[in-house]
Protein backbone atom coordinates (compact mmCIF):
# COMPACT_ATOMS: atom_id res chain seq x y z
CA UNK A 1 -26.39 56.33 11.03
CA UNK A 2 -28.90 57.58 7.96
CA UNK A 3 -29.31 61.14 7.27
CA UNK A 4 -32.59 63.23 7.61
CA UNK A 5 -34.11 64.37 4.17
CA UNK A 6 -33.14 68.39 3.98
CA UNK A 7 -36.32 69.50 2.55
CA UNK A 8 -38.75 67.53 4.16
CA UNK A 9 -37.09 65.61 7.27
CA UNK A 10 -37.69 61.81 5.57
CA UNK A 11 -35.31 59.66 7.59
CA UNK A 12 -32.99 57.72 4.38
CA UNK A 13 -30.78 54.65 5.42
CA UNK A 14 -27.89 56.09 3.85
CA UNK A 15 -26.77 58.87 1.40
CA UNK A 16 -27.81 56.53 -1.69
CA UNK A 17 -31.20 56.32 -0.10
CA UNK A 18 -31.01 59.58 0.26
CA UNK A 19 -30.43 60.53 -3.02
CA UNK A 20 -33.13 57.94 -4.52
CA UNK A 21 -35.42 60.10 -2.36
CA UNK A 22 -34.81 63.49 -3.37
CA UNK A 23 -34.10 62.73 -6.99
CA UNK A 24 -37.54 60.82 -7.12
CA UNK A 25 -39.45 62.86 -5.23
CA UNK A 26 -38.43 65.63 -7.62
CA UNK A 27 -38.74 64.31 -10.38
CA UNK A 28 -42.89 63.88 -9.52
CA UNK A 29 -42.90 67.70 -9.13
CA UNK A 30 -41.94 68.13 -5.61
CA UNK A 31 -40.76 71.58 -6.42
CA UNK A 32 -39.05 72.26 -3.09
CA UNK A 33 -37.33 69.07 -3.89
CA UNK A 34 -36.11 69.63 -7.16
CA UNK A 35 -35.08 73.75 -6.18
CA UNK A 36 -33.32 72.16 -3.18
CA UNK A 37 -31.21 69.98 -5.52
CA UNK A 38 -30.95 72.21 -8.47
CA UNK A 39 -29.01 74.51 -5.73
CA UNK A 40 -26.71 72.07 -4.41
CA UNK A 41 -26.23 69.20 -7.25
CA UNK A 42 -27.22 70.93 -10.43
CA UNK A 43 -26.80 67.80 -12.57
CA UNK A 44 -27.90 65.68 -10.24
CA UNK A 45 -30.12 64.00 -13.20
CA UNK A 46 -26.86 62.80 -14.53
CA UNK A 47 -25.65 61.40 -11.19
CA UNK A 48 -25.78 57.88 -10.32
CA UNK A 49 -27.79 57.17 -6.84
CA UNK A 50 -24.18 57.01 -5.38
CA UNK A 51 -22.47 59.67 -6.59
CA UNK A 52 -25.45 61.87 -5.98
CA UNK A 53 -25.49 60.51 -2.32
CA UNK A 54 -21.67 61.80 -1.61
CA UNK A 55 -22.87 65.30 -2.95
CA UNK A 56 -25.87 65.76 -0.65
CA UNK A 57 -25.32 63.62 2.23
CA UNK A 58 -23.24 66.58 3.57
CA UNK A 59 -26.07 69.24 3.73
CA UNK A 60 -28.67 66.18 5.73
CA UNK A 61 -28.80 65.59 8.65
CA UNK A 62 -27.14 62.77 10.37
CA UNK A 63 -29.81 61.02 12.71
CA UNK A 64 -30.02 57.72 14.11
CA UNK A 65 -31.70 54.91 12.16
CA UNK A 66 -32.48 51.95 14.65
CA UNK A 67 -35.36 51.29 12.03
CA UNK A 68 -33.05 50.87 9.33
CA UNK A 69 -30.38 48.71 11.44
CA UNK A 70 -32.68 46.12 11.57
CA UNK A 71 -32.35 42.58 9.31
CA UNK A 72 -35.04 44.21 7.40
CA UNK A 73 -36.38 47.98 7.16
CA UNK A 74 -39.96 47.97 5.24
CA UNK A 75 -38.66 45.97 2.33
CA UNK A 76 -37.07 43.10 0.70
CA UNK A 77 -33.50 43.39 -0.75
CA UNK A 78 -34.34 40.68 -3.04
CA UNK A 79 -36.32 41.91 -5.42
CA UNK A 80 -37.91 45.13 -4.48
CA UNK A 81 -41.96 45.77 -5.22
CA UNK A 82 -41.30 47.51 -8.30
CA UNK A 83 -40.50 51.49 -8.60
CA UNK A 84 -44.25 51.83 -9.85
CA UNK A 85 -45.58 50.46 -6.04
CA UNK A 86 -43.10 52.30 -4.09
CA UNK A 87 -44.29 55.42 -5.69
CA UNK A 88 -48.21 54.94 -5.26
CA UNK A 89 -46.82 53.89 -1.79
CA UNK A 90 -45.37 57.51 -0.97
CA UNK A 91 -47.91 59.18 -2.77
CA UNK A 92 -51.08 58.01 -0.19
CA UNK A 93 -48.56 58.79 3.02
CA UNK A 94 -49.24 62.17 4.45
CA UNK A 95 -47.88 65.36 3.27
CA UNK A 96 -47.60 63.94 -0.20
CA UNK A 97 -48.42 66.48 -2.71
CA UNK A 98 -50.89 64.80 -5.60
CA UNK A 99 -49.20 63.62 -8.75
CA UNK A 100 -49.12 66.67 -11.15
CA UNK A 101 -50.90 66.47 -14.88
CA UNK A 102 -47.32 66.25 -16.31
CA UNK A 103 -45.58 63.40 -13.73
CA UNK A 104 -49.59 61.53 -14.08
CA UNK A 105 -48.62 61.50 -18.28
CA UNK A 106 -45.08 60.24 -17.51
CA UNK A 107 -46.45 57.77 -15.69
CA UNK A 108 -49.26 56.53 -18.22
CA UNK A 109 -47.32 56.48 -20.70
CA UNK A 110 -44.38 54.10 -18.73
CA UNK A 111 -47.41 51.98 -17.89
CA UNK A 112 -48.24 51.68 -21.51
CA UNK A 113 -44.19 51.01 -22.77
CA UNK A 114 -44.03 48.12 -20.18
CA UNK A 115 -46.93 47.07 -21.51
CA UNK A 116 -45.68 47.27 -25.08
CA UNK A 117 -42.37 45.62 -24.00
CA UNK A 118 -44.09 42.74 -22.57
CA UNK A 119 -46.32 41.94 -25.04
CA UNK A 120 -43.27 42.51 -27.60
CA UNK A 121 -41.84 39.37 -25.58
CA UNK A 122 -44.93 37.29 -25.34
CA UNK A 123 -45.00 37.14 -29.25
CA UNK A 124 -41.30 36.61 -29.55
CA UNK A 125 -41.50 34.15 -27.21
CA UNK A 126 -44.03 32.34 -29.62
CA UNK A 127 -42.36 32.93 -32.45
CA UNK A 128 -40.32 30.64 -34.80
CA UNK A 129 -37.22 30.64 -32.05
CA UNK A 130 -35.00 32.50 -33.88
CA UNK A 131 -32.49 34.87 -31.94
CA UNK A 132 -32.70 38.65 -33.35
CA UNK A 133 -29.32 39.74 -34.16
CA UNK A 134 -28.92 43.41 -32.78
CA UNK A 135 -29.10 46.21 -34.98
CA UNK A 136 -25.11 46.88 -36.69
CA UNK A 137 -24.63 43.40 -36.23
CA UNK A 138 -24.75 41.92 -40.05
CA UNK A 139 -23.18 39.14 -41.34
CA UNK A 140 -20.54 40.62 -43.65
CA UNK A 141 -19.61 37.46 -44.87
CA UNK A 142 -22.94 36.15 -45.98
């Protein structure tokens, strides 16, 4: 059994599916999304996917899921596409709202931290071979 998304009838594996969906497709400025869960999990941006899935799974719809019952549904459970892919992914499918100015800047910029990050590890990665110690980790005795 999954459960049918409440606002816009997605079928979700299970409630943490579930709440990956709404809290995802809110946060890209879905506003029915985000007004649906701002009613019925107001901090749902502090929930993990699983606690956030036992708060709404009881307002969705339970439907069958022979889709999702399958050895595999759409996607790997290795190592999954990337969050980046799943959401261009869902963004072409139909009845997807465009990307607003604000969720298009959120995701620039992301692009552009990743892109920081890795080129942050290319260099160290080149570097002398030293380890970093973390910041608040000095040597007292030294």
């Amino acid at each position: 059994m999954g459960y049918a998304c409440p606002v816009c009838g997605a079928e979700q594996a299970d409630a943490a599916h579930l709440a990956n969906h709404l809290a995802i497709t809110a946060s890209l400025g879905r506003e029915d999304h985000r007004e649906w869960l701002e009613e019925y999990a107001p901090d749902w941006g502090d929930c993990s996917p699983e606690e956030l899935g036992e708060r709404v799974s009881p307002h969705a719809p339970e439907i069958e899921t022979p889709d999702f019952e399958s050895a595999s549904h759409g996607h790997d459970h290795g190592r999954p596409d990337g969050l980046e892919g799943g959401i261009a992914q869902q963004s072409r499918q139909p009845g997807r709202g465009s990307l607003t100015t604000e969720a298009e800047d959120v995701l620039q910029e992301a692009r552009e931290l990743t892109k920081q990050m890795q080129e942050t590890d290319d260099a160290d990665d080149e570097g002398t071979g030293e380890i970093d110690e973390p910041e608040g980790s000095e040597n007292e005795n030294a």
